[in-house]
N, C-alpha and C. Protein backbone atom coordinates (compact mmCIF):
# COMPACT_ATOMS: atom_id res chain seq x y z
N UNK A 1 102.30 74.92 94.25
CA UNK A 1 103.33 74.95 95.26
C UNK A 1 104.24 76.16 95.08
N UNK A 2 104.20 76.72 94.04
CA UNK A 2 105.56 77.36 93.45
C UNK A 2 105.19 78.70 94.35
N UNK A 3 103.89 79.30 94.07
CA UNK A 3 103.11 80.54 95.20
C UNK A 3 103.42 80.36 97.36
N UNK A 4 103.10 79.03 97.20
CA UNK A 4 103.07 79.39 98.59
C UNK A 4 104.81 79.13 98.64
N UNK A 5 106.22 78.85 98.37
CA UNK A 5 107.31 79.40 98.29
C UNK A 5 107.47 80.45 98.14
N UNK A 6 106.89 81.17 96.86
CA UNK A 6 107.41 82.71 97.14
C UNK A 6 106.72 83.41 98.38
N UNK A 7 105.39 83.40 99.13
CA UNK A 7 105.24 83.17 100.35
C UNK A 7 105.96 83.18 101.45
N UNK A 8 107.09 82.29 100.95
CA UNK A 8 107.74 82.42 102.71
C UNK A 8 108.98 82.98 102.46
N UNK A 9 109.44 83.59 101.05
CA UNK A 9 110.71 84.43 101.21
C UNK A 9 110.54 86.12 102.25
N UNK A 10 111.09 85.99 103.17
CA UNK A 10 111.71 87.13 103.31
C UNK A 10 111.21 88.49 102.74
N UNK A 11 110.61 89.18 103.49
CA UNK A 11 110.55 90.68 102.72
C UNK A 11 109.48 90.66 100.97
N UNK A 12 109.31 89.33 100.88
CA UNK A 12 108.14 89.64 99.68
C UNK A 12 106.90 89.89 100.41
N UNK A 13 105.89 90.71 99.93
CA UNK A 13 104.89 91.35 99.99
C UNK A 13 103.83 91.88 99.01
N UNK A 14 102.58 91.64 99.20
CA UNK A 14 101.68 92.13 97.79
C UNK A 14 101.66 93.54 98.07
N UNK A 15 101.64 94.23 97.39
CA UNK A 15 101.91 95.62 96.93
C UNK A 15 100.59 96.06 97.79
N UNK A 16 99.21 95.13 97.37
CA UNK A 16 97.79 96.30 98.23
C UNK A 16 96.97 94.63 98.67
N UNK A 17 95.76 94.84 98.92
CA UNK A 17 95.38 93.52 99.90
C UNK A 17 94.43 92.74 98.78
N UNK A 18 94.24 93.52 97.41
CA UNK A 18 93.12 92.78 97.23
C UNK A 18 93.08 90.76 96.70
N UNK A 19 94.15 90.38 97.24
CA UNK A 19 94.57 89.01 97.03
C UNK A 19 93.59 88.22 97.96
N UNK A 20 93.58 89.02 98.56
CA UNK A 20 92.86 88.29 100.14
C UNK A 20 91.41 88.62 100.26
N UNK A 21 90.74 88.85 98.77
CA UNK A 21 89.44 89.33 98.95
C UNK A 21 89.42 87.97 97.83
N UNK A 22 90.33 86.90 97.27
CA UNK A 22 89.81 85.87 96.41
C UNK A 22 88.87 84.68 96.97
N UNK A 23 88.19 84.07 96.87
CA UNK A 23 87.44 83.19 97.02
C UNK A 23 88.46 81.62 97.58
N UNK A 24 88.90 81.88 96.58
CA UNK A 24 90.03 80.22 96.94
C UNK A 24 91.13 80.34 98.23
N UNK A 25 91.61 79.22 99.05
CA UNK A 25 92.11 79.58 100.25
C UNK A 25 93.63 79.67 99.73
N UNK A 26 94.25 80.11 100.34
CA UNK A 26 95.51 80.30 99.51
C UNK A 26 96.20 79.10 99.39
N UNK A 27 96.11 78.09 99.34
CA UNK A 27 96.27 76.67 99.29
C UNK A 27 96.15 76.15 98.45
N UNK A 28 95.36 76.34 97.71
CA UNK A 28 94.78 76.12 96.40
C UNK A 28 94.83 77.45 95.15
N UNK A 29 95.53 78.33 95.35
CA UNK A 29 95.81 79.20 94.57
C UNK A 29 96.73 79.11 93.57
N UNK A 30 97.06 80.01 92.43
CA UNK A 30 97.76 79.14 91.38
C UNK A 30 97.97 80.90 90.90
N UNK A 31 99.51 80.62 90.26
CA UNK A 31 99.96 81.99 89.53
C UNK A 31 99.38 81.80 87.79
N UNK A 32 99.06 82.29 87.18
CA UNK A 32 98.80 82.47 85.80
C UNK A 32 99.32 83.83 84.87
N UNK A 33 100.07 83.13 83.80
CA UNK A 33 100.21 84.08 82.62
C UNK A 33 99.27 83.85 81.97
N UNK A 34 99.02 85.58 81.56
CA UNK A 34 97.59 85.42 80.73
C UNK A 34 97.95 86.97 79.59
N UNK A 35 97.48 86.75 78.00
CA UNK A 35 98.02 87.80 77.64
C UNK A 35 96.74 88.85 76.62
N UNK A 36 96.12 89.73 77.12
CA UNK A 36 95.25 90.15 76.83
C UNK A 36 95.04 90.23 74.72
N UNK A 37 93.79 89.45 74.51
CA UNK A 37 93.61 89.61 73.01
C UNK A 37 92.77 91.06 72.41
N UNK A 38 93.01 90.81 70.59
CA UNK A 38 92.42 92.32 70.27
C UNK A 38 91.27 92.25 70.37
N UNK A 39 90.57 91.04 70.77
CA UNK A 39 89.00 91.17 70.61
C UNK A 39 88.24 91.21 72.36
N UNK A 40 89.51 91.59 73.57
CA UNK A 40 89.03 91.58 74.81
C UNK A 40 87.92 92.82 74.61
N UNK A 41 87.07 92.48 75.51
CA UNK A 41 86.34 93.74 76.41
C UNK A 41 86.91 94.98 76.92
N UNK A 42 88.05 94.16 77.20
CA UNK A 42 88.61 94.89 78.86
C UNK A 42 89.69 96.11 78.39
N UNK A 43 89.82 95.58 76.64
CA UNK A 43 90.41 96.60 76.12
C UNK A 43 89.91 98.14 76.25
N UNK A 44 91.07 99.15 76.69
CA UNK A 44 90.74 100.99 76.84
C UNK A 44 90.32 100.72 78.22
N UNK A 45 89.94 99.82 79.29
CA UNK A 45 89.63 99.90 80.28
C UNK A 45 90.18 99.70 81.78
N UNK A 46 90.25 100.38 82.58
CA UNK A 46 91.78 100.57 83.54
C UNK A 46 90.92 99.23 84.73
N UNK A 47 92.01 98.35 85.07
CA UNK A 47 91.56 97.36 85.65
C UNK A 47 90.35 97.44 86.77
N UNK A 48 90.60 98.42 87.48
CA UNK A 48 89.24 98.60 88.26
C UNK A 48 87.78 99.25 87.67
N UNK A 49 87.53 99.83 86.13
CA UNK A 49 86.80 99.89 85.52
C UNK A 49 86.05 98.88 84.86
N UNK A 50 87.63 97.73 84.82
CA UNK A 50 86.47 96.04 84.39
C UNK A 50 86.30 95.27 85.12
N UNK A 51 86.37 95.74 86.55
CA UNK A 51 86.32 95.17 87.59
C UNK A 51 86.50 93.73 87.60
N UNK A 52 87.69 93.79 87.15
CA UNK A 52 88.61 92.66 87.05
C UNK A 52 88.68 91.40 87.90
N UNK A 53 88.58 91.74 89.51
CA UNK A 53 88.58 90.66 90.42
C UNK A 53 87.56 89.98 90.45
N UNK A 54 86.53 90.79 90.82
CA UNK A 54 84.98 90.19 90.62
C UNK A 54 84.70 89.71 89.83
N UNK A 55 84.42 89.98 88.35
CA UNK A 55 84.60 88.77 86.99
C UNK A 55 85.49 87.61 86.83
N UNK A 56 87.05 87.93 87.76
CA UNK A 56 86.94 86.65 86.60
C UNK A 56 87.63 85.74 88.01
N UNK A 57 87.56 86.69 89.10
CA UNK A 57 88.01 86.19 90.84
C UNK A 57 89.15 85.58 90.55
N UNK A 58 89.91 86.63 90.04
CA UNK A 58 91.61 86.52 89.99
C UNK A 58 92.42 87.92 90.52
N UNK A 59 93.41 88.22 91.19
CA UNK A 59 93.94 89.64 90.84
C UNK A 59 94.85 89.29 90.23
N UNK A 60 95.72 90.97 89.77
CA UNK A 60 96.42 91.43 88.54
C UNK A 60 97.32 91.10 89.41
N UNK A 61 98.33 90.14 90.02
CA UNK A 61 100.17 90.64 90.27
C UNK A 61 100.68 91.83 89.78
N UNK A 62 101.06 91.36 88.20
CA UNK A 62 101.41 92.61 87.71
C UNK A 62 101.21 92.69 86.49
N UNK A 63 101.47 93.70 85.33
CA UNK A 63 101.24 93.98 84.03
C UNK A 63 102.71 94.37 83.36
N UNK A 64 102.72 93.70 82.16
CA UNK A 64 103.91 94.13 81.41
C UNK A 64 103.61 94.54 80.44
N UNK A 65 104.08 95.26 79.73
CA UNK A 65 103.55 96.14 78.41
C UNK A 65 105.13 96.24 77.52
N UNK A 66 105.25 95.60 76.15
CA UNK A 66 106.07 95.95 75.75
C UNK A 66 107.21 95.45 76.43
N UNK A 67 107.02 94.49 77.18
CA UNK A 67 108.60 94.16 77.86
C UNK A 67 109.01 94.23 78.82
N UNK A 68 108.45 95.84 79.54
CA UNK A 68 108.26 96.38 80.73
C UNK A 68 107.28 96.43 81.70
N UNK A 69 107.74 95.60 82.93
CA UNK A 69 106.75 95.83 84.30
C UNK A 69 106.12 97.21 83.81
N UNK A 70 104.70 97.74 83.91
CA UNK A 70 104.37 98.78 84.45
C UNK A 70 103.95 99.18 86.19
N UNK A 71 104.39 100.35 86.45
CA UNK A 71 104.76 100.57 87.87
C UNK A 71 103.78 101.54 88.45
N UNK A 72 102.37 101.65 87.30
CA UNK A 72 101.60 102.24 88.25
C UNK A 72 100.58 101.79 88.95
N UNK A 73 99.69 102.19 89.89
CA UNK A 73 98.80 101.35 90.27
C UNK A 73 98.15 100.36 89.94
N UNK A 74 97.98 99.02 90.34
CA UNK A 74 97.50 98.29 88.99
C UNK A 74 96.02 98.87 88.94
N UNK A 75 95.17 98.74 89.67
CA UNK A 75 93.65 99.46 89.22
C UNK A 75 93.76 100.38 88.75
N UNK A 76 94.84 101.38 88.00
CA UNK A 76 94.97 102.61 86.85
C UNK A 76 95.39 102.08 86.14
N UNK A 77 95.71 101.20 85.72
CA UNK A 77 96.33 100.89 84.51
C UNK A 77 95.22 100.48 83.49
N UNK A 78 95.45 101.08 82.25
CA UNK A 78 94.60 100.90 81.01
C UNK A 78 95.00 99.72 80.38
N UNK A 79 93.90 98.57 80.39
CA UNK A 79 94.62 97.16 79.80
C UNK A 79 94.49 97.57 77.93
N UNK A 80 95.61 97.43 77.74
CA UNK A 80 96.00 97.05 76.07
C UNK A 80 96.23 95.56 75.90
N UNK A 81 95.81 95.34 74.47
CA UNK A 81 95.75 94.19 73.35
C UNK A 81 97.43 94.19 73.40
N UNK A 82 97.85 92.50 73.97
CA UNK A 82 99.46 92.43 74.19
C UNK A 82 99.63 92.81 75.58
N UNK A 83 99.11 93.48 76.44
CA UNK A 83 99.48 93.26 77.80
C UNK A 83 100.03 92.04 78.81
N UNK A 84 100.82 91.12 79.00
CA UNK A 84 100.82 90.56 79.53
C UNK A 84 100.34 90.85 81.25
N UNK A 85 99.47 89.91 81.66
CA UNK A 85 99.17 89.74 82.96
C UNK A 85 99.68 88.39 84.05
N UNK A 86 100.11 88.83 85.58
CA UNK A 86 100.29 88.06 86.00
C UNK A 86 99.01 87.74 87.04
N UNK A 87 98.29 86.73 86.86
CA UNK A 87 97.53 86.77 87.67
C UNK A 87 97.58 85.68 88.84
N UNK A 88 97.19 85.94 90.24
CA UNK A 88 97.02 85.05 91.20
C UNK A 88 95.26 84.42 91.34
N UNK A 89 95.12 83.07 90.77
CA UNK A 89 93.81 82.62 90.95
C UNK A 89 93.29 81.53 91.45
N UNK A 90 91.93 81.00 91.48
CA UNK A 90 91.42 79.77 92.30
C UNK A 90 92.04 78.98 91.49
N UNK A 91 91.64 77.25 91.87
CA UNK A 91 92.46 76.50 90.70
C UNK A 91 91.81 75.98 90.07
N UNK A 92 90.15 76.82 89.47
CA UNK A 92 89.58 76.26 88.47
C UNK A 92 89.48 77.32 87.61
N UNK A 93 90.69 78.02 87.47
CA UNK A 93 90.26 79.50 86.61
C UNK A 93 90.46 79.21 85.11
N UNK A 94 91.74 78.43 84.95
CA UNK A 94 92.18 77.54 83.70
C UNK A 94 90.91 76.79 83.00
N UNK A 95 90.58 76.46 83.74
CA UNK A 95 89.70 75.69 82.88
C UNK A 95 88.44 76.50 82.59
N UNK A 96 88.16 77.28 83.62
CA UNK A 96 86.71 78.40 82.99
C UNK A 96 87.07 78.69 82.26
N UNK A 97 88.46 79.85 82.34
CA UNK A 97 88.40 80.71 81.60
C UNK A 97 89.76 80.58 80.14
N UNK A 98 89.68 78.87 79.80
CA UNK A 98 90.51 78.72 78.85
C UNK A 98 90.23 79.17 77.55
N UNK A 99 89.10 79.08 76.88
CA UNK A 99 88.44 79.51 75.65
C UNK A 99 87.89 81.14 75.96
N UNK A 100 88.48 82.06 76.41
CA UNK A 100 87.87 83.20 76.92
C UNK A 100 88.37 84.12 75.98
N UNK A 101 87.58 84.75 74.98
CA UNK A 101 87.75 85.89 74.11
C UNK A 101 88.93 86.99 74.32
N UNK A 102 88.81 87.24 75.99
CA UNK A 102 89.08 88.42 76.73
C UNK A 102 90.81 87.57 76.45
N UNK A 103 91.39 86.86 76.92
CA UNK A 103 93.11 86.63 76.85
C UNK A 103 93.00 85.46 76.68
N UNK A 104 94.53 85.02 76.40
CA UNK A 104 95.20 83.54 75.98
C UNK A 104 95.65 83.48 76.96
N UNK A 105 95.91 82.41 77.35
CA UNK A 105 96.31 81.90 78.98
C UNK A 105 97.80 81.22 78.41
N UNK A 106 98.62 81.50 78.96
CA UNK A 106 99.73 81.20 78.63
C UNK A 106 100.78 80.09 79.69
N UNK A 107 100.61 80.32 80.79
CA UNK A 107 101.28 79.07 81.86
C UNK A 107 100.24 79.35 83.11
């Protein structure tokens, strides 16, 4: 529920479209913290190099590094070990992807 609220504020907007290329209807969509481990894959690799949506049919919201939003494209961004991710996903992603090498799922 908490997604389709931020939804109807006013002037919020996804930054680029690829939300709307997810599989799940937005009804069933779900926000996730997820925080990349040292033993990911995806580590040295800029999100559209691990072609991130297609694997794991989630997108990136956003990335924090160190504390700080990073503010560049998210498909340039080089995922590091400690990255926090915000991801928007179906609502069986938790449970696929709970035991997943690649990050710890955090809320």
């Amino acid at each position: 529920e908490g997604l389709n609220v931020l939804r109807r504020i006013p002037g919020l907007s996804y930054v680029d479209d690829q939300a709307k290329k997810l599989v799940a209807n937005k009804v069933h969509r779900r926000l996730v913290e997820c925080v990349i481990s040292v033993n990911s894959d995806l580590r040295n690799k800029t999100v559209r190099e691990a072609c991130f949506r297609t694997r794991f049919d989630a997108v990136i919201v956003a990335v924090h590094r160190s504390g700080s939003r990073m503010l560049s494209s998210i498909g340039e961004i080089e995922l590091r070990a400690g990255d926090l991710l915000v991801l928007e996903t179906g609502p069986t992603f938790v449970q696929r992807f709970n035991n997943d090498r690649n990050f710890t799922l955090l809320a």
